[in-house]
C-alpha atoms as a PDB file:
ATOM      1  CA  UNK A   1      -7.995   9.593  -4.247  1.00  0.00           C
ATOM      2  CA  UNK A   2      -7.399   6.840  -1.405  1.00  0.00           C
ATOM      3  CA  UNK A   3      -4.836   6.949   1.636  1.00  0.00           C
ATOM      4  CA  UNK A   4      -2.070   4.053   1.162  1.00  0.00           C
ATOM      5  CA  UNK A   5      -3.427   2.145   4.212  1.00  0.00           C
ATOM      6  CA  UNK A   6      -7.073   2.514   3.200  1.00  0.00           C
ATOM      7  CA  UNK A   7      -6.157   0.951   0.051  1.00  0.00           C
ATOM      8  CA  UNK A   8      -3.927  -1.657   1.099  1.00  0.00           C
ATOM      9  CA  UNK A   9      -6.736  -3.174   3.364  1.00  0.00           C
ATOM     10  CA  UNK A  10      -9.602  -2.638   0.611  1.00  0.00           C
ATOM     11  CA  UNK A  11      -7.501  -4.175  -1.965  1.00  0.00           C
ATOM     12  CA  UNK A  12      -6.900  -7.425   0.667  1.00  0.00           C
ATOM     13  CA  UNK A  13      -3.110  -6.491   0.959  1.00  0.00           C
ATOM     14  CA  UNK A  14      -3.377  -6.778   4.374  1.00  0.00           C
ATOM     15  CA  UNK A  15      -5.801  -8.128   6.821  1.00  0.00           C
ATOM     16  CA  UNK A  16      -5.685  -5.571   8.888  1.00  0.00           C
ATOM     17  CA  UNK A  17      -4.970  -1.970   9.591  1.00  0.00           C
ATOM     18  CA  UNK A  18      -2.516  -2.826  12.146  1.00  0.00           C
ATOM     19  CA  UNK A  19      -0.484  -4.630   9.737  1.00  0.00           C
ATOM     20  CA  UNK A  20       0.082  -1.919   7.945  1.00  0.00           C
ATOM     21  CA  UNK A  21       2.649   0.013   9.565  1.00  0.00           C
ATOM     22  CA  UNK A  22       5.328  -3.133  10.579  1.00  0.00           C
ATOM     23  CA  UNK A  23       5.228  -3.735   6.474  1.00  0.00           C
ATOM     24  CA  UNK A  24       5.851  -0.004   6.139  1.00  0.00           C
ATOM     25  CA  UNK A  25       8.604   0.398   8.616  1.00  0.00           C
ATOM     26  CA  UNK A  26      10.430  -2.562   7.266  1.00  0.00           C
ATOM     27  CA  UNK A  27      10.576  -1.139   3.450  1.00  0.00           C
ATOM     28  CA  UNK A  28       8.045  -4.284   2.038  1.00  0.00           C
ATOM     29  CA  UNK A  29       5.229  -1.549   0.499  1.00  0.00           C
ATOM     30  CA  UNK A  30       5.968   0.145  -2.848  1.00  0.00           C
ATOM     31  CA  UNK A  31       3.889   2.431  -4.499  1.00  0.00           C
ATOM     32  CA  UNK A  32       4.766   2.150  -8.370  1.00  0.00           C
ATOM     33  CA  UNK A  33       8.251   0.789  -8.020  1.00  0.00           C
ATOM     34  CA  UNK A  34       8.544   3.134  -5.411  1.00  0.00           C
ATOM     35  CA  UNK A  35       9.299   2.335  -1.617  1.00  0.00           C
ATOM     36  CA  UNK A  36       6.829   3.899   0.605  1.00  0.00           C
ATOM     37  CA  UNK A  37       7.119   4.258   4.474  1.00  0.00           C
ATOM     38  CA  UNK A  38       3.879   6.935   4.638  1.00  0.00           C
ATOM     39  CA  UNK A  39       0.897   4.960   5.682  1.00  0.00           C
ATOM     40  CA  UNK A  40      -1.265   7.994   4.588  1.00  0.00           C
ATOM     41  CA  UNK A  41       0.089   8.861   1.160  1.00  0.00           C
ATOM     42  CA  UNK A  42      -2.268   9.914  -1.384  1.00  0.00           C
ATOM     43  CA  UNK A  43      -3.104   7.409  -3.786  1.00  0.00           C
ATOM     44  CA  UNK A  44      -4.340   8.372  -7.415  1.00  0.00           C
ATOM     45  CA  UNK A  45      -6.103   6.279 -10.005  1.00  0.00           C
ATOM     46  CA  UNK A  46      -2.676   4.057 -12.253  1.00  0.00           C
ATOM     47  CA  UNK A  47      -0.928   3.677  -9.090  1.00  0.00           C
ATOM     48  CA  UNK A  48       0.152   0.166  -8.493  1.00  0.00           C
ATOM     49  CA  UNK A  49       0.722  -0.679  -4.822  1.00  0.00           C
ATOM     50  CA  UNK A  50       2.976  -3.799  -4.659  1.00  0.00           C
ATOM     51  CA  UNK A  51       3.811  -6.035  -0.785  1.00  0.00           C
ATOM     52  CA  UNK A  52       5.627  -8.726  -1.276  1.00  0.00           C
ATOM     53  CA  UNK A  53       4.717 -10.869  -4.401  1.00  0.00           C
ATOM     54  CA  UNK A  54       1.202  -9.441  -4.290  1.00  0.00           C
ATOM     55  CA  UNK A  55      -0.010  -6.400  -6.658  1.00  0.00           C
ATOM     56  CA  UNK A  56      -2.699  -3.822  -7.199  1.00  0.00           C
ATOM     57  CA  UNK A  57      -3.727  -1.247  -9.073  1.00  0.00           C
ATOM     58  CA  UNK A  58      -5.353   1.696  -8.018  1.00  0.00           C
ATOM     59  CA  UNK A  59      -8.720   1.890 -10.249  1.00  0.00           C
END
């Protein structure tokens, strides 16, 4: 398992860990369809974290 804003900067999401939390706050990260304002929320392998028009699945 990964955190949410682990994964979002491994995955190039994000450039940084500081961006995380504006995109959070303003409802732009979903987690499988999902919107997801918890920075640490637990990841698991299928998942597919979406910002904006960019996607990834959790492998």
């Amino acid at each position: 398992m990964i955190r949410l804003g682990q994964f979002l900067k491994l995955a190039d999401l994000v450039e940084s860990g500081g961006d995380v939390k504006p995109l959070l706050l303003e409802g732009l990260v979903r987690v499988n369809d999902e919107i997801e304002t918890r920075r640490g929320r637990q990841l698991t392998q299928g998942d597919v974290v979406t910002v904006g028009e960019r996607s990834a699945r959790v492998g």
